[in-house]
Protein backbone atom coordinates (compact mmCIF):
# COMPACT_ATOMS: atom_id res chain seq x y z
CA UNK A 1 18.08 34.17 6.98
CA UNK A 2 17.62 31.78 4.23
CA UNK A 3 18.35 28.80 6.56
CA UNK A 4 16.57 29.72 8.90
CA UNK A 5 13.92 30.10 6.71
CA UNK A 6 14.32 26.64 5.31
CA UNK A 7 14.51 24.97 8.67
CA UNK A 8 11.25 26.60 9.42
CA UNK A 9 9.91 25.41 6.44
CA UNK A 10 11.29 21.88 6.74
CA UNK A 11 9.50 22.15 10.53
CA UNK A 12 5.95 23.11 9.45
CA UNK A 13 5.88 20.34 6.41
CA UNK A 14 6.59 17.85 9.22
CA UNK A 15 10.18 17.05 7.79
CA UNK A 16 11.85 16.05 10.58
CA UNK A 17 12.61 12.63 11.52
CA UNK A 18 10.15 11.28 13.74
CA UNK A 19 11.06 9.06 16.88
CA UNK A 20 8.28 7.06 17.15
CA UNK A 21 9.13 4.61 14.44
CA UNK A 22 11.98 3.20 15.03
CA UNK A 23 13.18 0.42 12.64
CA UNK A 24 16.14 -1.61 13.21
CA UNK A 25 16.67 -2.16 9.50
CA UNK A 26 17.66 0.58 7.58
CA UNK A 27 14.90 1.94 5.19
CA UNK A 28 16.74 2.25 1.32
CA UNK A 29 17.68 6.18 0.14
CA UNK A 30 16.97 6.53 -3.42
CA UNK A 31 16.18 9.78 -5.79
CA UNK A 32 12.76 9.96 -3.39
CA UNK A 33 14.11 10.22 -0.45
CA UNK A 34 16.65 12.55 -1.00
CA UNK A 35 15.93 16.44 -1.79
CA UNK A 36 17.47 19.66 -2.04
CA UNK A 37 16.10 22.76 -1.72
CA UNK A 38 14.25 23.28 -4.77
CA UNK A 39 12.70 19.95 -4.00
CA UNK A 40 11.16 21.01 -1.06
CA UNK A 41 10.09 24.40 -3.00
CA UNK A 42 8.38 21.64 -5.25
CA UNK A 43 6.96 19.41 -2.59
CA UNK A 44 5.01 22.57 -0.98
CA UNK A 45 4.13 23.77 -4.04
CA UNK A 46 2.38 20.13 -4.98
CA UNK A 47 0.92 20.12 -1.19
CA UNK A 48 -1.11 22.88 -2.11
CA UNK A 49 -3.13 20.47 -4.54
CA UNK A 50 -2.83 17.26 -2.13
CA UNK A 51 -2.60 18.66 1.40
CA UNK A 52 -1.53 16.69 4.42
CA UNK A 53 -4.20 14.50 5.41
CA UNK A 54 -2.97 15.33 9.35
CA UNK A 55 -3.20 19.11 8.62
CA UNK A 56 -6.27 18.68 7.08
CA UNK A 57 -7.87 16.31 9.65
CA UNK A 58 -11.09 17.85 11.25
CA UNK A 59 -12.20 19.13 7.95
CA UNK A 60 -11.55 15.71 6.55
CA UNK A 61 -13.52 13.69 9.37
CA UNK A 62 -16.34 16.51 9.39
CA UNK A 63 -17.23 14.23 6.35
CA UNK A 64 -17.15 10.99 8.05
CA UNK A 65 -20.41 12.22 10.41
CA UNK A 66 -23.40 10.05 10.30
CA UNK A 67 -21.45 7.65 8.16
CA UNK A 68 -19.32 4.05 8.61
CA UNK A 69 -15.67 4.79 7.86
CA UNK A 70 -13.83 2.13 6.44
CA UNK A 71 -9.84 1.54 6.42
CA UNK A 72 -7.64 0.18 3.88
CA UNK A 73 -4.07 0.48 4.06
CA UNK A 74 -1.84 -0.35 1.66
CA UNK A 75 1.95 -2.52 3.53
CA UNK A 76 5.59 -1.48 1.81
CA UNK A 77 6.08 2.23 1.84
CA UNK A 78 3.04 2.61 4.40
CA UNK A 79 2.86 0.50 7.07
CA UNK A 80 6.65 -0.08 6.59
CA UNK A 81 9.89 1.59 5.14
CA UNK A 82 10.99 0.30 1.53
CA UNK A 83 14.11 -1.34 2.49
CA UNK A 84 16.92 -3.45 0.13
CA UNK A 85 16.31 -6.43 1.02
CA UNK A 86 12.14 -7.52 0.81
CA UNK A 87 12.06 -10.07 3.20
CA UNK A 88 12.57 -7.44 6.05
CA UNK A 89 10.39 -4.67 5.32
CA UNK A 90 9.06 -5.23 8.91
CA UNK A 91 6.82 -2.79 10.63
CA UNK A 92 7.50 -1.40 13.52
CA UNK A 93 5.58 -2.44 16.70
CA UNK A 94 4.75 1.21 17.17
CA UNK A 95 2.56 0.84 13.86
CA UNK A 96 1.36 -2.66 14.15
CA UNK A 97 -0.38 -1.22 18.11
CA UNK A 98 -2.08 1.64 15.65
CA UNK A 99 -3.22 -0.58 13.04
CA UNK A 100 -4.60 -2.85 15.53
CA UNK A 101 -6.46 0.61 17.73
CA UNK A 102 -7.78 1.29 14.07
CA UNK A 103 -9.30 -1.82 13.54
CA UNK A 104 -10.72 -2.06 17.25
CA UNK A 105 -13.56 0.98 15.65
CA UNK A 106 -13.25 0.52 11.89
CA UNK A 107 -13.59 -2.22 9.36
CA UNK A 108 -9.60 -2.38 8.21
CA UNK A 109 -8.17 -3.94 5.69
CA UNK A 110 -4.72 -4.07 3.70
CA UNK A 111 -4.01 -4.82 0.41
CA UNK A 112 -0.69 -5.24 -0.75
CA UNK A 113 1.24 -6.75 -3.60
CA UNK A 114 2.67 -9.29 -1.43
CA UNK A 115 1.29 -13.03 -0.86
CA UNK A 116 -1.76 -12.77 1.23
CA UNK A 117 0.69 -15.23 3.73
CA UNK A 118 3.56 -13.09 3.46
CA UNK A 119 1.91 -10.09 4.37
CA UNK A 120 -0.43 -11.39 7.36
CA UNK A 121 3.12 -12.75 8.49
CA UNK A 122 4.31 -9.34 8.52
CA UNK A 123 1.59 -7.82 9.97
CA UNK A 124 0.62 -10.34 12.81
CA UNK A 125 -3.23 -9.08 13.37
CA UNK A 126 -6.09 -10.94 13.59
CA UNK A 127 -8.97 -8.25 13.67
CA UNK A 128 -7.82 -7.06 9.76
CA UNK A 129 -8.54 -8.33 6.52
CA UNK A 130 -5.88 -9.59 4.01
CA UNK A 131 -6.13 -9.34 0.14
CA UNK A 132 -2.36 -10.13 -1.74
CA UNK A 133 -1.38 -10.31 -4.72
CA UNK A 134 -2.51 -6.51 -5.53
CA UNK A 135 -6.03 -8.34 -4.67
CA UNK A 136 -5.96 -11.15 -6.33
CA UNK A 137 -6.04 -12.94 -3.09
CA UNK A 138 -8.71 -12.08 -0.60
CA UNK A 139 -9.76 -12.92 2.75
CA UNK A 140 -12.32 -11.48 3.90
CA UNK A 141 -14.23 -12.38 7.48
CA UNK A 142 -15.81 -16.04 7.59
CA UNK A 143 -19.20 -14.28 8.37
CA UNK A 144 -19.33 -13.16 4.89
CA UNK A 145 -18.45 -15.24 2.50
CA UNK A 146 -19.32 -19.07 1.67
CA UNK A 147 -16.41 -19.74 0.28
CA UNK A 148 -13.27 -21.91 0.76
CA UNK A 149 -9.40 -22.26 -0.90
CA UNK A 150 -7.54 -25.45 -1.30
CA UNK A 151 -6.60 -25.22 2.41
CA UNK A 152 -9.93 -24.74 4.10
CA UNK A 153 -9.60 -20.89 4.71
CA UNK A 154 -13.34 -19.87 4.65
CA UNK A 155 -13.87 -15.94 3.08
CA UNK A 156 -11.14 -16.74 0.52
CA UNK A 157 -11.76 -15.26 -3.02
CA UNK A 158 -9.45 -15.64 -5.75
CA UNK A 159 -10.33 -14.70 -9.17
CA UNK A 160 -7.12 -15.53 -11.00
CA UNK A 161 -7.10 -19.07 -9.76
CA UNK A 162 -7.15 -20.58 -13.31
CA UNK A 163 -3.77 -18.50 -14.17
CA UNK A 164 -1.72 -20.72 -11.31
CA UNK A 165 -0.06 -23.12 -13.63
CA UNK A 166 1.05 -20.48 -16.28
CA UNK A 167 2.62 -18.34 -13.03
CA UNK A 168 4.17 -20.80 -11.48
CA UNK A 169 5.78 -21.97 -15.02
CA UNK A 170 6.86 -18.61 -15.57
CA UNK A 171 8.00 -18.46 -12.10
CA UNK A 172 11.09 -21.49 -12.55
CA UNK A 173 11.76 -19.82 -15.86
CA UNK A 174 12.56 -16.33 -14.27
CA UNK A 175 14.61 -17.87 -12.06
CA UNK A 176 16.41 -19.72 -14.69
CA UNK A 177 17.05 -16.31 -16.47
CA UNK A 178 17.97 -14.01 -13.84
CA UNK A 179 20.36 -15.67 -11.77
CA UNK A 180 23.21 -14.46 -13.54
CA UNK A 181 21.80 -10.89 -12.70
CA UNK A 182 24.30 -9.75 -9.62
CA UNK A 183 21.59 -8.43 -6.65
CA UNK A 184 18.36 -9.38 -8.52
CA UNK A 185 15.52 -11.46 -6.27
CA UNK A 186 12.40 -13.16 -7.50
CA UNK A 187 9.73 -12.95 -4.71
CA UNK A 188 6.75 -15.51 -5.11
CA UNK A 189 3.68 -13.87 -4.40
CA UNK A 190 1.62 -16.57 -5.49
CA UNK A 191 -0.67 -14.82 -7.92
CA UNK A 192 2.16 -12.46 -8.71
CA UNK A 193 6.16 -13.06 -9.30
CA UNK A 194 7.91 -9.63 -8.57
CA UNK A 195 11.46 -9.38 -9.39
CA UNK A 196 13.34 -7.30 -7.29
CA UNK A 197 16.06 -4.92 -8.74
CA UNK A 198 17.28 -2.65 -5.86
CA UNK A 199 20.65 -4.38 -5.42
CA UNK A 200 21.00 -4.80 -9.04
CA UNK A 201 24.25 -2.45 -10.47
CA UNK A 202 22.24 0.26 -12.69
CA UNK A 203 23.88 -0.61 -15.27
CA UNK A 204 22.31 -4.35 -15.35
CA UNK A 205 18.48 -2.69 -14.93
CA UNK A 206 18.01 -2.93 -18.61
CA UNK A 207 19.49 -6.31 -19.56
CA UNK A 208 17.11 -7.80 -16.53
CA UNK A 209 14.22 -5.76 -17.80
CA UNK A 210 15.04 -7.37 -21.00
CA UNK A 211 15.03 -10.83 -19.85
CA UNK A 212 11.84 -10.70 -17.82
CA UNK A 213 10.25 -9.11 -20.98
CA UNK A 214 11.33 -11.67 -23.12
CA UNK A 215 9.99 -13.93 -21.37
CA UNK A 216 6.08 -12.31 -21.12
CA UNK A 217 6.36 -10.95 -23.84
CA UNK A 218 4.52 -14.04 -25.55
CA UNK A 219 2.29 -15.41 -22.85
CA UNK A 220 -1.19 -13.81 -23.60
CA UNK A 221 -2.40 -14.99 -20.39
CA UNK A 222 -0.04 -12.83 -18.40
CA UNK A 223 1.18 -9.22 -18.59
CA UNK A 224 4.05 -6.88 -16.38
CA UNK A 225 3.68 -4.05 -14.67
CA UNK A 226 6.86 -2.03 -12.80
CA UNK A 227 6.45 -0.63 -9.46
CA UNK A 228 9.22 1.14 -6.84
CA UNK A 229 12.10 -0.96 -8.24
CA UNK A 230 10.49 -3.89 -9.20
CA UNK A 231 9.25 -5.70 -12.04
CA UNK A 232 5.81 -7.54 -11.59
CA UNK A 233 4.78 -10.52 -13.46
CA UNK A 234 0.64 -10.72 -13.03
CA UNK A 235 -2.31 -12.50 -14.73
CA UNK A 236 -3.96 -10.71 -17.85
CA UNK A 237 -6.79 -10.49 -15.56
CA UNK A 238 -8.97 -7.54 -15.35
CA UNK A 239 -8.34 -7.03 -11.55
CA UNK A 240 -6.30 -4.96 -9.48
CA UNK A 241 -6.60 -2.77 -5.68
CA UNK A 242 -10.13 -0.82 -6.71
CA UNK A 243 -11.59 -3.88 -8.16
CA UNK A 244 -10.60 -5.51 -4.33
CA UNK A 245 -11.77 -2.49 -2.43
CA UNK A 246 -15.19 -2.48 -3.92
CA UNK A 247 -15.80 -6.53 -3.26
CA UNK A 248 -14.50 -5.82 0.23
CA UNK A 249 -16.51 -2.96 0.91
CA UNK A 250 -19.54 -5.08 -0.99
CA UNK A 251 -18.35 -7.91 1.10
CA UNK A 252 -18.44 -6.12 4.24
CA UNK A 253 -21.89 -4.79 3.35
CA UNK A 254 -20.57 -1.36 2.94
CA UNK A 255 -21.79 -1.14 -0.60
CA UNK A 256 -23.95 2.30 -0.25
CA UNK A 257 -21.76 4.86 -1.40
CA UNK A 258 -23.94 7.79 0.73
CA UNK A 259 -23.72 5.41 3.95
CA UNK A 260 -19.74 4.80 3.96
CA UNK A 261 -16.59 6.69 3.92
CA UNK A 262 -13.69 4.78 2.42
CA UNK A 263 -9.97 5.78 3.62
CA UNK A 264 -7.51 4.49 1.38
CA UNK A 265 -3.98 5.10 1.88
CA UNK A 266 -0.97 4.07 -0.25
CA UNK A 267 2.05 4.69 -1.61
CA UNK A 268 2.39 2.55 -4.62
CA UNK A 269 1.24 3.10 -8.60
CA UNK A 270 -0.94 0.26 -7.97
CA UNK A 271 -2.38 2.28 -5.56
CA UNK A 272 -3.64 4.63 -8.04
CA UNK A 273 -6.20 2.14 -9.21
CA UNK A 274 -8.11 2.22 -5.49
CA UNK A 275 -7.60 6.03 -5.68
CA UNK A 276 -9.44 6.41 -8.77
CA UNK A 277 -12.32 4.07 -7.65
CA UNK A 278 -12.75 6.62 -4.56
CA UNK A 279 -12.51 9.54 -6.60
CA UNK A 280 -15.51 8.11 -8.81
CA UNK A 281 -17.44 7.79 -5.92
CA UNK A 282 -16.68 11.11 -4.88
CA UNK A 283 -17.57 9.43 -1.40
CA UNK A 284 -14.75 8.80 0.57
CA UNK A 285 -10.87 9.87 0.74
CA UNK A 286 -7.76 8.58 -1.23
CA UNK A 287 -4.42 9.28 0.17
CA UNK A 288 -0.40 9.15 -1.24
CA UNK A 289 2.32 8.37 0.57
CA UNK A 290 4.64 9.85 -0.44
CA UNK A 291 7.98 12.56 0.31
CA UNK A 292 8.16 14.00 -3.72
CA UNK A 293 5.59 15.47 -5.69
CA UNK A 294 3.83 13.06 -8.22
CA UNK A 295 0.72 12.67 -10.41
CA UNK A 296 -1.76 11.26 -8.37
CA UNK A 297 -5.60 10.71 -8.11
CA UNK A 298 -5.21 11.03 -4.25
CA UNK A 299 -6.69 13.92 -3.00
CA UNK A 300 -4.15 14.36 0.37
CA UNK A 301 -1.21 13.22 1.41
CA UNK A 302 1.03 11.84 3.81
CA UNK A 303 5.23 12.17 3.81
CA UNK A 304 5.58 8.92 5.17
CA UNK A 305 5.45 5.95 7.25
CA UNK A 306 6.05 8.27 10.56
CA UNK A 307 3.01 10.12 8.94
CA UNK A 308 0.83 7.39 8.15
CA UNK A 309 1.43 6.34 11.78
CA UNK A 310 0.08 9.62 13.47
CA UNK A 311 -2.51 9.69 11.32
CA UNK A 312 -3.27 5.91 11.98
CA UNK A 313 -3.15 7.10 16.02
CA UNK A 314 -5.23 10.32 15.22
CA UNK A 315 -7.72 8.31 13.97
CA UNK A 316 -8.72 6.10 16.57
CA UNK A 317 -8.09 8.93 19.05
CA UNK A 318 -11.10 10.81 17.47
CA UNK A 319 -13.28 7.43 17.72
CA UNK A 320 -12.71 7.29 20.93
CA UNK A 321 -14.10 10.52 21.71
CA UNK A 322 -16.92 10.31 20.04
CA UNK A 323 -17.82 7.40 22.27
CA UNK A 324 -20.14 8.06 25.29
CA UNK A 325 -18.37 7.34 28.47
CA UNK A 326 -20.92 5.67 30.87
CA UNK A 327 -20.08 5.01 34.68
């Protein structure tokens, strides 16, 4: 009875494995993705403070009438599995055909932690906009902003521009330090060097964590942050993912809070900084990826990249219908 019980439960909370993302490489099992029964126990317990934003759907778009809804989406652990190596966290083409349905009837944008390049790369769409660098790099559409980068790109904005020399310094000198490190990976991000410690023996995490923060520790220009097994080495810039949302939205000429309905979902602690600008608003809804329970500023939630993909298709599904169909 108990199993049976526990299967049903596992069924309801949309635990099984969905078919509809398929990924050829094989997403990386750590202490989130794995639970045991008291786990789950925990996760329902925590989904009765952030519910599933599929669950919740129609009372969550009932807010959306008579106003513009607005997308951002954040890439690694949303739009793709977290995977070991970086360099082939690749969406699946499943997603990439939701993100693109998405963007056909709302503004969409993603802002991730990687390059602006690296994640455009990834994402291969043309009707989004790109901020990297946790939005430190933006692009947003030509039609909207004046401005230019070194290489032409017209909408770029880039307010730690100034901090370039001190990053890339920093940048050769990581390199330098952590090569000894068996499985650790600097990834260039342009306005941000993350080093990567998911192949790294646990018992090296704290000498690398040691190096890195020997080495920032005296740069008052730049500052680290730690995200899902990785150390970040960013400007001492006041600027992170709600800072970019509201220039985007500003950008976009969504700035009226009563007129627009932001969607933000994420999985990430940087994340957490685009939750809380939504949450201020108290216009607009923040939502955590995410398969464990954690302190969050989201209001629902998804499981997972599966998740974020039905809700992704839901989405433009209920567009669609609210379109008038003319012979």
């Amino acid at each position: 009875m108990i199993k049976r019980n526990l299967a049903k439960l596992n069924q309801t909370m949309g635990f099984q494995i969905s078919n509809c993302n398929k990924q050829k490489v094989k997403p990386f099992l750590d202490s989130e993705t794995e639970q045991d029964t008291d786990d789950i126990a925990g996760y329902a317990s925590w989904l009765m403070k952030h519910p599933s934003a599929l669950n919740s759907f129609d009372s969550v778009m009932k807010e959306a009438k008579g106003k513009k809804v607005v997308v951002f989406l954040d890439y690694d652990g949303t739009l793709s599995p977290i995977v070991e190596d970086p360099d082939k966290a690749f969406m699946s083409a499943e997603m990439r055909a939701a993100v693109r349905e998405v963007a056909k009837y709302f503004p969409t944008s993603i802002i991730s932690g990687r390059s602006r390049d690296k994640v455009k790369e990834f994402v291969q769409l043309n009707n989004v906009n790109y901020a990297g660098s946790h939005g430190l790099d933006l692009m947003a559409p030509a039609r909207a902003v004046k401005s230019c980068d070194k290489k032409g790109n017209e909408g770029a904005f880039q307010p730690a521009k100034l901090f370039l020399p001190a990053i890339q310094e920093i940048s050769i000198e990581l390199e330098d330090q952590i090569r000894e490190v068996q499985g650790a990976r600097i990834e260039d991000n342009r306005f941000c060097i993350s080093v990567h410690y998911r192949q790294v023996p646990p018992g090296d995490h704290e000498i690398l964590k040691k190096k890195v923060k020997s080495l920032v520790e005296n740069r008052p220009e730049l500052r680290l942050t730690e995200g899902k097994m990785v150390l970040e080495v960013r400007p001492s810039i006041e600027w992170n993912k709600g800072d970019a949302l509201n220039y985007l939205l500003d950008t976009l000429g969504f700035s009226n809070p009563k007129e627009v309905l932001p969607l933000y979902v994420g999985d990430d602690r940087t994340d957490e900084d685009a939750f809380k600008v939504i949450a201020a608003k108290r216009q607009g809804f923040p939502i955590l990826v995410s398969s464990i329970p954690k302190d969050t500023r989201a209001w629902y939630s998804l499981r997972d990249p599966p998740e974020v993909l039905a809700f992704l298709l839901r989405l433009a599904k209920w567009k669609k219908s609210e379109i008038p169909f003319y012979k």
